[in-house]
N, C-alpha and C. Protein backbone atom coordinates (compact mmCIF):
# COMPACT_ATOMS: atom_id res chain seq x y z
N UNK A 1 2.35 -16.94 -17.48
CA UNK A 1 1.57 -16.23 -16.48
C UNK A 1 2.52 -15.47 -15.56
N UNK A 2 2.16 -14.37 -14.93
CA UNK A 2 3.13 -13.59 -14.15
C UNK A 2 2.25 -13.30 -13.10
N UNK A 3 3.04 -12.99 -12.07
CA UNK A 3 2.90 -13.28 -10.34
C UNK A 3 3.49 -12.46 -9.65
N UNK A 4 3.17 -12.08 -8.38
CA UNK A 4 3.59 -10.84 -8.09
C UNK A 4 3.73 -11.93 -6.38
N UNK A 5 4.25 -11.56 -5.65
CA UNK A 5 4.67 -12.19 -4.13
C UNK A 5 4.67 -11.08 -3.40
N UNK A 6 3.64 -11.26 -2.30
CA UNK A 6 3.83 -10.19 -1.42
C UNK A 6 3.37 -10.72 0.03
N UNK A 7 3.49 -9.90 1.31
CA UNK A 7 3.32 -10.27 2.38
C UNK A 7 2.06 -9.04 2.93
N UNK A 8 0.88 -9.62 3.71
CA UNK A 8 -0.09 -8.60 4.19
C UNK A 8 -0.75 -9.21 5.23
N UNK A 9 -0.48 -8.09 6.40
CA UNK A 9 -0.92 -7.90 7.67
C UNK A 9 -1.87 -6.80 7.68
N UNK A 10 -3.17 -7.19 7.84
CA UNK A 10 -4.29 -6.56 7.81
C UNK A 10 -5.11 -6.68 8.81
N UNK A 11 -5.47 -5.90 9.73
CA UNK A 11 -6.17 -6.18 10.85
C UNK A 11 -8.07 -6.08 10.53
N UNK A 12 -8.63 -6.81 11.37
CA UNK A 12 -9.99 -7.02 10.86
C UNK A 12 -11.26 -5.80 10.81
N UNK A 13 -10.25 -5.17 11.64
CA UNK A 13 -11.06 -3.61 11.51
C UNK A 13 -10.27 -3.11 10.57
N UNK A 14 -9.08 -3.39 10.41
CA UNK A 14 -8.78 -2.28 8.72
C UNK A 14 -9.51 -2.92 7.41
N UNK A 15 -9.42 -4.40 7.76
CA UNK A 15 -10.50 -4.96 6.70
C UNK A 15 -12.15 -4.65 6.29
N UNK A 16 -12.69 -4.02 7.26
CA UNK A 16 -14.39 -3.82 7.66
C UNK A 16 -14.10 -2.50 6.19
N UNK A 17 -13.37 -1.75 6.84
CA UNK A 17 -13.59 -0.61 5.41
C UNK A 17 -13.18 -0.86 3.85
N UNK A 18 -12.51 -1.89 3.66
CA UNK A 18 -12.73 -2.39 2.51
C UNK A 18 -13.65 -3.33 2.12
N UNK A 19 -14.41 -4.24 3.40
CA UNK A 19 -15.62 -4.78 3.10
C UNK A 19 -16.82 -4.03 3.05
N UNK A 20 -16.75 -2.71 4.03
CA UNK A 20 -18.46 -1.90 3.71
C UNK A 20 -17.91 -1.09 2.40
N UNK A 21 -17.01 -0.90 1.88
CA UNK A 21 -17.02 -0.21 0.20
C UNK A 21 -16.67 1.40 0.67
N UNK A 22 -15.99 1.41 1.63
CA UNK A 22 -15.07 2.94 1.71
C UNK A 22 -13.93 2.87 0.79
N UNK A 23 -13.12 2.00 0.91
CA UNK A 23 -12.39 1.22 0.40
C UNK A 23 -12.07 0.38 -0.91
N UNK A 24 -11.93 0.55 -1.74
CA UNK A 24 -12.46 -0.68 -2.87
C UNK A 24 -10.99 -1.53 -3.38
N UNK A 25 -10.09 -0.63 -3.60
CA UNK A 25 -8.94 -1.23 -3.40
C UNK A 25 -7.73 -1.70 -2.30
N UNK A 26 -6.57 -2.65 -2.56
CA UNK A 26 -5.66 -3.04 -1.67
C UNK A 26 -4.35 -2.29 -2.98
N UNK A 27 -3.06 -2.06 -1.82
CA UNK A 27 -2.16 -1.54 -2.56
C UNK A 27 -0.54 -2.11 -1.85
N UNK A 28 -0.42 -2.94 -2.28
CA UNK A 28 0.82 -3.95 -1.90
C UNK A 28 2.08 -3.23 -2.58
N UNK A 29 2.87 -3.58 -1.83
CA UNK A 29 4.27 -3.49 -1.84
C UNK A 29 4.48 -5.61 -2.42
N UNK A 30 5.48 -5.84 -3.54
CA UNK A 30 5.95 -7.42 -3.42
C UNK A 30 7.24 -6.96 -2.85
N UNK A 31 7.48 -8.42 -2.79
CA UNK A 31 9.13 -9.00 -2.46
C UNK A 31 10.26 -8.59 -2.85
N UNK A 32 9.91 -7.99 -4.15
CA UNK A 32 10.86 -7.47 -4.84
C UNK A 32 10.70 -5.91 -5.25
N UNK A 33 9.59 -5.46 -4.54
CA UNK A 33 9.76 -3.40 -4.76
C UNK A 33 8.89 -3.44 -5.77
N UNK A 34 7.65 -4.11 -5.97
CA UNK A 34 6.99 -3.34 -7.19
C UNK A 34 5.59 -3.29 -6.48
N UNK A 35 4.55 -2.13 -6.86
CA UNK A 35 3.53 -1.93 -6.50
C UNK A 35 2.73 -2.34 -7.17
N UNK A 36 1.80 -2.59 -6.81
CA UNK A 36 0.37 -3.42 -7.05
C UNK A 36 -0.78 -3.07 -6.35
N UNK A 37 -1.50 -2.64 -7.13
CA UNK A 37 -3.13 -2.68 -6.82
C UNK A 37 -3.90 -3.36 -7.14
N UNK A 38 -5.19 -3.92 -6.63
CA UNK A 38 -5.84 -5.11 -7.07
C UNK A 38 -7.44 -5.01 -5.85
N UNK A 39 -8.66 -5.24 -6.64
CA UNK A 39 -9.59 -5.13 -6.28
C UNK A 39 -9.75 -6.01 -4.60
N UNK A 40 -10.33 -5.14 -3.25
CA UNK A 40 -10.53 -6.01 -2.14
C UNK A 40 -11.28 -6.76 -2.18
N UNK A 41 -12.25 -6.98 -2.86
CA UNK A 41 -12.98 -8.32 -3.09
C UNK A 41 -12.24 -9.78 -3.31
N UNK A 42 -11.33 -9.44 -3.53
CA UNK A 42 -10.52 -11.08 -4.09
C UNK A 42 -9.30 -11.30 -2.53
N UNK A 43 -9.79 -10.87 -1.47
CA UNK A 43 -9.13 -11.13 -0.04
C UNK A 43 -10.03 -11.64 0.69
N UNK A 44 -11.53 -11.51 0.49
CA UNK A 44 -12.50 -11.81 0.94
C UNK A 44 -12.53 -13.40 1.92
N UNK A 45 -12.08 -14.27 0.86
CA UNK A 45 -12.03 -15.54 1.13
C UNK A 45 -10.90 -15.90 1.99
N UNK A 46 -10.05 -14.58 2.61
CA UNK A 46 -8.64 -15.33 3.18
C UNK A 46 -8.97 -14.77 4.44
N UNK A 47 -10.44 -13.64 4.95
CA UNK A 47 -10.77 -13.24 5.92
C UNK A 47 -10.89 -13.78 7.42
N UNK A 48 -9.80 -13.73 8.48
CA UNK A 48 -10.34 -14.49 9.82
C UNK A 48 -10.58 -13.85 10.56
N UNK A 49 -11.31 -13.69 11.62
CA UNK A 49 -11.28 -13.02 13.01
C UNK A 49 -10.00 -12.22 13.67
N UNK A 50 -9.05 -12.57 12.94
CA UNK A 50 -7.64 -11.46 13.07
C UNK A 50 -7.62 -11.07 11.88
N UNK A 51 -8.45 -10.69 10.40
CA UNK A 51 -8.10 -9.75 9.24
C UNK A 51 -7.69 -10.91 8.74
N UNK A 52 -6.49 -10.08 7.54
CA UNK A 52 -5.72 -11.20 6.86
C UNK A 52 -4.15 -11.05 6.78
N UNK A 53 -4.11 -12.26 7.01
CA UNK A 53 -2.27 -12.09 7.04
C UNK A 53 -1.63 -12.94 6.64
N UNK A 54 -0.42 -13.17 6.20
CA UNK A 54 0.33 -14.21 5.35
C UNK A 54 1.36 -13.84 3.89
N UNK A 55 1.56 -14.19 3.75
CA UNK A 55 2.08 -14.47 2.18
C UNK A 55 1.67 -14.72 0.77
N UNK A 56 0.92 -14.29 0.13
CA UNK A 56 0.28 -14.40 -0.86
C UNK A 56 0.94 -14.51 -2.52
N UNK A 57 -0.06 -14.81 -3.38
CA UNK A 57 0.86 -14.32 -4.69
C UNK A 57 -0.62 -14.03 -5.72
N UNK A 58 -0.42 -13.17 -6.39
CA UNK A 58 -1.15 -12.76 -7.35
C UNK A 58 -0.42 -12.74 -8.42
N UNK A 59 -1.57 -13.46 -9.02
CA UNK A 59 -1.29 -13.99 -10.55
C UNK A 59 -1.99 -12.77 -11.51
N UNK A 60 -1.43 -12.81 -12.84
CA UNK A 60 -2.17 -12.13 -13.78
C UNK A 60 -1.97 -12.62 -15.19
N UNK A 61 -2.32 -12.58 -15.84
CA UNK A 61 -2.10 -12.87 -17.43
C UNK A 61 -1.22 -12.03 -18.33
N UNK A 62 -1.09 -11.99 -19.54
CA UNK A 62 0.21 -11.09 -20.64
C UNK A 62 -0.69 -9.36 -20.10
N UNK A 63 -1.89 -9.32 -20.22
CA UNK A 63 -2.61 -8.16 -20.14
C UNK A 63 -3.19 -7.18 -19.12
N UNK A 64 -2.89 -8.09 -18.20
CA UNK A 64 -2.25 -7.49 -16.53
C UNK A 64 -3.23 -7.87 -16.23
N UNK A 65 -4.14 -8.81 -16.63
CA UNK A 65 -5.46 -8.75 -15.75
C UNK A 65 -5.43 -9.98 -14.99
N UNK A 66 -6.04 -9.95 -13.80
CA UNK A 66 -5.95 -10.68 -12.20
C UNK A 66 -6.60 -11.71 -13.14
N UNK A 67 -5.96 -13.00 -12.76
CA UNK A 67 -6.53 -14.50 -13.33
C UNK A 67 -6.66 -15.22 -11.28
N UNK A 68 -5.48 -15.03 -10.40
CA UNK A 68 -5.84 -15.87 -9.32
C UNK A 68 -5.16 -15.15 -8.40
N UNK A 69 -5.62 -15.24 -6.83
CA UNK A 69 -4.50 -14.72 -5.65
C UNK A 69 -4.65 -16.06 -5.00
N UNK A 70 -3.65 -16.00 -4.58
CA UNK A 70 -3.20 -17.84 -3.33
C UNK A 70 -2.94 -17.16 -2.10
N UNK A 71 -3.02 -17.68 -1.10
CA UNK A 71 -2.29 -17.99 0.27
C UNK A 71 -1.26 -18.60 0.13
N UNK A 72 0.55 -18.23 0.28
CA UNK A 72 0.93 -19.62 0.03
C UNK A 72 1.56 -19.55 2.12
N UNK A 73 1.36 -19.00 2.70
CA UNK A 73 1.71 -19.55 3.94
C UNK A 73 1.42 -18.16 5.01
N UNK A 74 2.05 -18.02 6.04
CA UNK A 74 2.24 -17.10 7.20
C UNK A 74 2.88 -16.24 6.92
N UNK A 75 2.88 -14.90 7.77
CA UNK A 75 3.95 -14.09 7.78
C UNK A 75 4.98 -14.06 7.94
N UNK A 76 6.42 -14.27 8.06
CA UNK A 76 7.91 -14.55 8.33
C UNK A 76 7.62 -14.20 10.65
N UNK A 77 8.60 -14.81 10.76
CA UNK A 77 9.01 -14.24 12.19
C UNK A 77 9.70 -13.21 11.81
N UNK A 78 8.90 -12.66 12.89
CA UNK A 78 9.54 -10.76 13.37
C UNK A 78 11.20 -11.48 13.41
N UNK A 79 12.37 -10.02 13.39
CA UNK A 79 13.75 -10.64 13.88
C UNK A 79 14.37 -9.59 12.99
């Protein structure tokens, strides 16, 4: 399985336009310089009253297709 690591600070009004469907995709930068797009529906569940933010990882299968996204923690300290 292959995984992509990335970090996203999303504020809850930048989130509203990918929840009313202006929006349909997210477009990440990972850890390591590669781009990624992936449907906003699958952030849905990481949504708080400050957007979403943290550390994530998206998974995919041999055929690139999205199998899971995780939370795995917070954003780093600023520095």
């Amino acid at each position: 399985m292959n995984q992509i690591r990335f970090y996203l600070n999303l504020s809850a009004e930048r989130y509203l336009s990918y929840y009313q469907g202006v929006a349909r995709s997210i477009s990440v930068v990972s850890v390591d310089g590669r781009r990624v797009e992936f449907p906003a529906e699958h952030l849905r569940r990481f949504v708080s009253h400050d957007g979403v933010r943290g550390e994530f990882v998206l998974k995919f299968d041999g055929d690139n297709r999205f199998t899971a996204l995780e939370r795995l923690g917070d954003l780093p300290p600023k520095g």
